[in-house]
C-alpha atoms as a PDB file:
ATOM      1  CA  UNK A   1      92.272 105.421  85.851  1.00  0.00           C
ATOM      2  CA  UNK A   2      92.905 104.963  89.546  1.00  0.00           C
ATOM      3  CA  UNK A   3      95.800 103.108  91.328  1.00  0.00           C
ATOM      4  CA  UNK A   4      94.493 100.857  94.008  1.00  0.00           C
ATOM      5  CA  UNK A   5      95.250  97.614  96.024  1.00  0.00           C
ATOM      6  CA  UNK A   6      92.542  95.594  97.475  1.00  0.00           C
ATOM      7  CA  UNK A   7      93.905  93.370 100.708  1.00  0.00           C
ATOM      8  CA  UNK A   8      92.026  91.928 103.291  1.00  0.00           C
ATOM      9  CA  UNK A   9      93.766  94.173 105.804  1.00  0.00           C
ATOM     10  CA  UNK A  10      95.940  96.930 106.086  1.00  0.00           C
ATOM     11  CA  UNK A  11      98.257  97.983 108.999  1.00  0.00           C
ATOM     12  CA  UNK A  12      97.893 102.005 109.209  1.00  0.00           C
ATOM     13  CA  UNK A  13     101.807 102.182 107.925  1.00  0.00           C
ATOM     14  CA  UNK A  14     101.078 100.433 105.074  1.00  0.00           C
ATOM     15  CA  UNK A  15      98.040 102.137 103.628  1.00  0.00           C
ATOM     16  CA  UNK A  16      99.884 105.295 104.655  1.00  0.00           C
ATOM     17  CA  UNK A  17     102.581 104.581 102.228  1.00  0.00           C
ATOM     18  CA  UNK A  18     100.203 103.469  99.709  1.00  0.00           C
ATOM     19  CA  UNK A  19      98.430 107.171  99.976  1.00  0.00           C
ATOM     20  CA  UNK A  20     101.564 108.776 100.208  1.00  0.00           C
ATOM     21  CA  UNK A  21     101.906 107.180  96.675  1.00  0.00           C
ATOM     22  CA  UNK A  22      98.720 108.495  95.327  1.00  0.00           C
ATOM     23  CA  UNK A  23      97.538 104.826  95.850  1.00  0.00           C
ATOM     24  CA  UNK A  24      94.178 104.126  97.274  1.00  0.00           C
ATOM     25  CA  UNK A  25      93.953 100.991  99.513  1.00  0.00           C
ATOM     26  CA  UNK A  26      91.051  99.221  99.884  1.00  0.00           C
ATOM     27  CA  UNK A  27      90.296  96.804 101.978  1.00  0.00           C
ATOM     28  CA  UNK A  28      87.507  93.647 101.404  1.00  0.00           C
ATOM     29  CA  UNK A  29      84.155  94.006 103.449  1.00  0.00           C
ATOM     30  CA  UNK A  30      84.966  90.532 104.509  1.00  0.00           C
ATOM     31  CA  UNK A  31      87.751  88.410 103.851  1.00  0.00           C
ATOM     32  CA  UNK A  32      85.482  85.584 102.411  1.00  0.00           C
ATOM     33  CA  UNK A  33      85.469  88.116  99.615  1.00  0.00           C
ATOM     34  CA  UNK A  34      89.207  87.968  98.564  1.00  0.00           C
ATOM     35  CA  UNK A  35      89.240  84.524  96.722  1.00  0.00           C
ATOM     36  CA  UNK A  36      86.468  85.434  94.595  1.00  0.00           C
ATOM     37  CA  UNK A  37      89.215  87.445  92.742  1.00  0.00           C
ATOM     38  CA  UNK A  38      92.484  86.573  90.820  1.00  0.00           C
ATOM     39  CA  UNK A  39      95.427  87.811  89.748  1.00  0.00           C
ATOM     40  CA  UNK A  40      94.874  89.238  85.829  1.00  0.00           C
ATOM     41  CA  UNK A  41      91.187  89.951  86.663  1.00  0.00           C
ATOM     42  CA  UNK A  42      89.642  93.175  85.247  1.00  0.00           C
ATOM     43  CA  UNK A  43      88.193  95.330  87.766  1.00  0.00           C
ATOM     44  CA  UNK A  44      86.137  98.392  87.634  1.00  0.00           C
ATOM     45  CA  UNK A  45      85.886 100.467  90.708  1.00  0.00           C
ATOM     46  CA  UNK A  46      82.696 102.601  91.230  1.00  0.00           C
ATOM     47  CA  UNK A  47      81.931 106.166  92.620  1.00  0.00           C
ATOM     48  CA  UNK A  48      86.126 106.221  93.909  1.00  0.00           C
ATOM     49  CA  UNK A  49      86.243 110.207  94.153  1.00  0.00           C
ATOM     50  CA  UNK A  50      82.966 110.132  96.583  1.00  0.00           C
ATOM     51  CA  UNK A  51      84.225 107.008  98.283  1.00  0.00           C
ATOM     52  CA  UNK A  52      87.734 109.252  98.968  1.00  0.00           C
ATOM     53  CA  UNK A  53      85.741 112.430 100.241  1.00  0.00           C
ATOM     54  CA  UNK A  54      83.274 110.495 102.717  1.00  0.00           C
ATOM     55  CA  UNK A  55      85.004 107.717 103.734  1.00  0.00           C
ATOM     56  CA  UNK A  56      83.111 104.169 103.314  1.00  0.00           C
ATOM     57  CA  UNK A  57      82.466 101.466 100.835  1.00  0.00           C
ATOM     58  CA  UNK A  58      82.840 101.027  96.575  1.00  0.00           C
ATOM     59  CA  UNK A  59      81.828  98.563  94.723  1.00  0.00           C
ATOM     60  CA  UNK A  60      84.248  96.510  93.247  1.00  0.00           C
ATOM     61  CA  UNK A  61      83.300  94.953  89.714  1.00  0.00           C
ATOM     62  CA  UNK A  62      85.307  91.847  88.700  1.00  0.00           C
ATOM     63  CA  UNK A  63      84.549  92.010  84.823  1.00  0.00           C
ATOM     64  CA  UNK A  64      86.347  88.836  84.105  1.00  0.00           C
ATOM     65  CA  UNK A  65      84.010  86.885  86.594  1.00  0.00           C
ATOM     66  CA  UNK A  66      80.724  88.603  86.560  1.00  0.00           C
ATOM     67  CA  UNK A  67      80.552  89.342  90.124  1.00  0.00           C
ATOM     68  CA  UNK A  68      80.543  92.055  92.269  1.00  0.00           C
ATOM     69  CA  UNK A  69      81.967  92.641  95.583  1.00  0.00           C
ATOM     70  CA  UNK A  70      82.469  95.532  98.382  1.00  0.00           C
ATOM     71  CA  UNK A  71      85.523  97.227  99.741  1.00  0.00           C
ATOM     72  CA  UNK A  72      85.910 100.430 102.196  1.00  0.00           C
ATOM     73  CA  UNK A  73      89.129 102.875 101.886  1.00  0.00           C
ATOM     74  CA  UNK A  74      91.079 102.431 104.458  1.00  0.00           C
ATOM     75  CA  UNK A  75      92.283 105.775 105.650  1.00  0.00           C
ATOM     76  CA  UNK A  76      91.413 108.298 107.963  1.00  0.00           C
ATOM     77  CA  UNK A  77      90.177 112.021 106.498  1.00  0.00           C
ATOM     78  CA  UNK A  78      93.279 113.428 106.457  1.00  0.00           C
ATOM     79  CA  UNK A  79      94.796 110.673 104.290  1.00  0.00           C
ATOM     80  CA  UNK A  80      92.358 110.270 102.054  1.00  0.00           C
ATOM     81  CA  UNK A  81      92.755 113.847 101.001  1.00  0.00           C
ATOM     82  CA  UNK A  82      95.944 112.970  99.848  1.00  0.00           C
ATOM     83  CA  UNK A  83      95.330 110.666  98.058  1.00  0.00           C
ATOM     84  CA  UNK A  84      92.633 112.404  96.467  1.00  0.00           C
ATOM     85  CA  UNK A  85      95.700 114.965  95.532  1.00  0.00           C
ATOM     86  CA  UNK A  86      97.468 112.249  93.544  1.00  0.00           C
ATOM     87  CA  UNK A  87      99.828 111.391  96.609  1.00  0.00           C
ATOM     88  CA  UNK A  88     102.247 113.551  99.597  1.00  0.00           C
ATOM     89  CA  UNK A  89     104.015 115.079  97.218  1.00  0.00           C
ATOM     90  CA  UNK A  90     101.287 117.034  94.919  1.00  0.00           C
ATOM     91  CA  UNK A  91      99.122 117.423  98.078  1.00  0.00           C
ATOM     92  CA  UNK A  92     102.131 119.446  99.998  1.00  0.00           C
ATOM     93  CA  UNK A  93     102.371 121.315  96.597  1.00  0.00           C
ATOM     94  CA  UNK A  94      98.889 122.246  96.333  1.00  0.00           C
ATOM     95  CA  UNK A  95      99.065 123.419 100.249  1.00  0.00           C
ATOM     96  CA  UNK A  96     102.261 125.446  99.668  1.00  0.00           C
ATOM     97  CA  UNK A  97     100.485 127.366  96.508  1.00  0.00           C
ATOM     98  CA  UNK A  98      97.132 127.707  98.328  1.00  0.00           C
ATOM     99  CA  UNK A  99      99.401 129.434 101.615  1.00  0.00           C
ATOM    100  CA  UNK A 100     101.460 131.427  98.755  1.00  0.00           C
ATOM    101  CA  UNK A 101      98.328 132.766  97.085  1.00  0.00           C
ATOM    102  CA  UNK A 102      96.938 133.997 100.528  1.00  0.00           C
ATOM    103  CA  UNK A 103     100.196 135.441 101.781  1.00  0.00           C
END
């Protein structure tokens, strides 16, 4: 499964931290969209792993409700990467055996 939060907003810090965690924030296409889901809902994110490499929007799926919704990752490229790592900690360890392997 994925870890993610879904917020109308993020300030750059925060979704930073979230990455950092291997946490993918997403943020509503609009926030008209945020009441349409509550808390206990069962969501199903689609296409996550392309959403992380290009950037952009997923579709969110609230299985509980029977709707479906849009949010974008918001990160920049670099930060998405990590993320796509599974957080700072396995992406600096994946960057220190990739510069060990060539050295």
């Amino acid at each position: 499964g994925v870890r993610a939060v879904l917020a109308r907003a993020f300030a750059p810090a925060h979704a930073r931290a979230l990455a950092a965690q291997g946490v993918v924030p997403l943020a509503w296409r609009t926030p008209a969209d945020a009441p349409g889901v509550c808390a206990g809902d069962e969501l199903e994110l689609t296409d996550v792993d392309e959403a992380l490499a290009r950037g952009g929007w997923l579709a969110v799926r609230d299985l509980t409700r029977g709707t479906a919704l849009w949010a974008r990752v918001a990160l920049d490229d670099a930060w998405r990467e990590v993320v796509r790592a599974g957080g700072l900690v396995a992406a600096l360890s994946r960057a220190q055996q990739a510069a060990g392997a060539e050295g």
